[in-house]
N, C-alpha and C. Protein backbone atom coordinates (compact mmCIF):
# COMPACT_ATOMS: atom_id res chain seq x y z
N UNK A 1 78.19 68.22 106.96
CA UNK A 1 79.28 67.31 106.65
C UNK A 1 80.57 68.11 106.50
N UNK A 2 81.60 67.25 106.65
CA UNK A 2 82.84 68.30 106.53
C UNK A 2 83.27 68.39 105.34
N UNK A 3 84.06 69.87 105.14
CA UNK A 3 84.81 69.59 103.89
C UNK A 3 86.18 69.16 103.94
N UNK A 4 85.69 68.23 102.65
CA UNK A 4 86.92 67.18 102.38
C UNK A 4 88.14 67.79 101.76
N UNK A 5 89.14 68.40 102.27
CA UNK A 5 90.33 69.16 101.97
C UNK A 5 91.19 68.20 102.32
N UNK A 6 92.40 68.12 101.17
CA UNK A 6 93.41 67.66 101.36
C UNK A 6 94.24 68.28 102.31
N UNK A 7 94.96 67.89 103.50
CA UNK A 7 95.72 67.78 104.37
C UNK A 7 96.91 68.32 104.03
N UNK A 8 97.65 68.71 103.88
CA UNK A 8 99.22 68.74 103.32
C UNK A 8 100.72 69.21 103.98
N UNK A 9 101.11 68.83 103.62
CA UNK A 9 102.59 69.52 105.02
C UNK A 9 102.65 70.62 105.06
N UNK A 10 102.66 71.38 104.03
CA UNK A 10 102.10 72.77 104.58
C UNK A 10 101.47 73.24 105.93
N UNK A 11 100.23 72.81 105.88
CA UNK A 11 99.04 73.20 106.82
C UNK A 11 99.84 72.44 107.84
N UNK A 12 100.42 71.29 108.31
CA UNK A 12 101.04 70.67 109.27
C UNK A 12 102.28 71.66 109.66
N UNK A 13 102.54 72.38 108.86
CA UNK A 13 104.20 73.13 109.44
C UNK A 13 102.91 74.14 109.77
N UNK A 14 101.92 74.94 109.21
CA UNK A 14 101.42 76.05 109.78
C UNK A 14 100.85 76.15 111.24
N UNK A 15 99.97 74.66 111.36
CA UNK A 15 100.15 74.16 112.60
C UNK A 15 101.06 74.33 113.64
N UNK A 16 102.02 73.83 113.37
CA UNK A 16 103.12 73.51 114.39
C UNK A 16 103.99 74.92 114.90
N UNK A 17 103.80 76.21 113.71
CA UNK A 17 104.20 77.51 113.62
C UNK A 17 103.23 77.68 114.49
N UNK A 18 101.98 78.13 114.86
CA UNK A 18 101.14 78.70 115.22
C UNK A 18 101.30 78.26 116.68
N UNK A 19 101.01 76.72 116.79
CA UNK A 19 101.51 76.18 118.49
C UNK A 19 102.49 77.12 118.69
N UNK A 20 103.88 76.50 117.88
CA UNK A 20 104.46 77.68 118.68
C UNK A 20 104.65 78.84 119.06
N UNK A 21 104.30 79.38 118.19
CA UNK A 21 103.72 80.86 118.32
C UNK A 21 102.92 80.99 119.78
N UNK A 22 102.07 80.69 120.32
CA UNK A 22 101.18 80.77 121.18
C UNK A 22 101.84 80.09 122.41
N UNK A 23 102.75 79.58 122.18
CA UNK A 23 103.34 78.72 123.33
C UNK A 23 104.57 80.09 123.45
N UNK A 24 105.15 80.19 123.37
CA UNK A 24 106.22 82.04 123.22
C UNK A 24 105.13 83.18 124.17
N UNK A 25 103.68 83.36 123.36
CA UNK A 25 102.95 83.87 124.08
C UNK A 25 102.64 84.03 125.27
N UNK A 26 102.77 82.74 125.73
CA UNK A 26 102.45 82.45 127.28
C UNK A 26 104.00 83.14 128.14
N UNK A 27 104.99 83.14 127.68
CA UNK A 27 105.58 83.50 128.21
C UNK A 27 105.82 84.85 129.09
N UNK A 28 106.02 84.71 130.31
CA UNK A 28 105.89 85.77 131.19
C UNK A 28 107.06 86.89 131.18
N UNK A 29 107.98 86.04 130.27
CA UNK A 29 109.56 87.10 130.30
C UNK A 29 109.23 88.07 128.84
N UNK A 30 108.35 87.74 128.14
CA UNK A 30 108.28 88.40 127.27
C UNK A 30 107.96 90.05 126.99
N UNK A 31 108.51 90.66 126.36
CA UNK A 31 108.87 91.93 126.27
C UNK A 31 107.00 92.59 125.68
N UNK A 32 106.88 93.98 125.58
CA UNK A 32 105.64 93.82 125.47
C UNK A 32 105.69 94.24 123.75
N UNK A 33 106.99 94.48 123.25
CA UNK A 33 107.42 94.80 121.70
C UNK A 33 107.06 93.47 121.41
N UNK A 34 108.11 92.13 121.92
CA UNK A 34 108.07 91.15 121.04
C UNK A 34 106.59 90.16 121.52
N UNK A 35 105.66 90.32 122.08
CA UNK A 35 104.26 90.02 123.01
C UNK A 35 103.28 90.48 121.32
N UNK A 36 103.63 91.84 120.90
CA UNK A 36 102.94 92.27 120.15
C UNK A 36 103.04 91.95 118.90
N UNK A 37 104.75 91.48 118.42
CA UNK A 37 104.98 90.90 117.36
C UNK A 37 104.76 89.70 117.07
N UNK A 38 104.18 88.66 118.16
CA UNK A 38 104.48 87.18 117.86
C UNK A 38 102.77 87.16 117.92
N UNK A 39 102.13 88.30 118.49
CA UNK A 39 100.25 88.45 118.11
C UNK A 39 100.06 88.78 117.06
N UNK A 40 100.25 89.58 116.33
CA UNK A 40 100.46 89.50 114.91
C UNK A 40 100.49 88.77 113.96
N UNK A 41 101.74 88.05 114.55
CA UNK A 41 102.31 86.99 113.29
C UNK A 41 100.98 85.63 113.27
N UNK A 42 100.31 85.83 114.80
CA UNK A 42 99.57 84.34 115.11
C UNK A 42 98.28 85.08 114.25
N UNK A 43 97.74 85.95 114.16
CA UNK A 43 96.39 86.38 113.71
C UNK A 43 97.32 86.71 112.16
N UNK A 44 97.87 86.94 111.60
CA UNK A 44 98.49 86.41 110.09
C UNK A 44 98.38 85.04 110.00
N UNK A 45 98.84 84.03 110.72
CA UNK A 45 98.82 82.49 110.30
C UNK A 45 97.36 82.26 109.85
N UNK A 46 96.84 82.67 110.98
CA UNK A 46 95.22 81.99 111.24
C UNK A 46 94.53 82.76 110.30
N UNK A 47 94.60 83.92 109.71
CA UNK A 47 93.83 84.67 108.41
C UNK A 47 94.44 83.63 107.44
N UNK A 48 95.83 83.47 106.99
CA UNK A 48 95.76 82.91 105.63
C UNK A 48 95.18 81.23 106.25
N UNK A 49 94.95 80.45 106.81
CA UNK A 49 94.73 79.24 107.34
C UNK A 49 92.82 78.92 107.26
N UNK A 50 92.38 80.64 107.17
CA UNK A 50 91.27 80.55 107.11
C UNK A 50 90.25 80.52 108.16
N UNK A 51 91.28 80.51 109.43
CA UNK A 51 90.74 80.77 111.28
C UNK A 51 89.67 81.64 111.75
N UNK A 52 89.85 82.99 111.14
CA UNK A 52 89.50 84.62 111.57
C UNK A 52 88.77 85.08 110.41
């Protein structure tokens, strides 16, 4: 069964950070400095989110 966790805008903005985050990713103009900084920041979201 799932656990029943409250939802909260929080987790909805962390969401929407993380899309975008990964959507930047895809980008082909991207530098391989800022490629490495925005991988980072996405495997930080997803550790405190509880992902990884």
């Amino acid at each position: 069964m799932a656990e029943n966790k409250n939802y909260t805008c929080n987790d909805y903005r962390e969401e929407m950070i993380l899309l975008a985050l990964r959507r930047k990713l895809a980008d082909k103009d991207l530098s391989e400095a800022e490629k490495k900084r925005v991988q980072n920041e996405i495997r930080r979201i997803e550790s405190q989110m509880g992902m990884s």
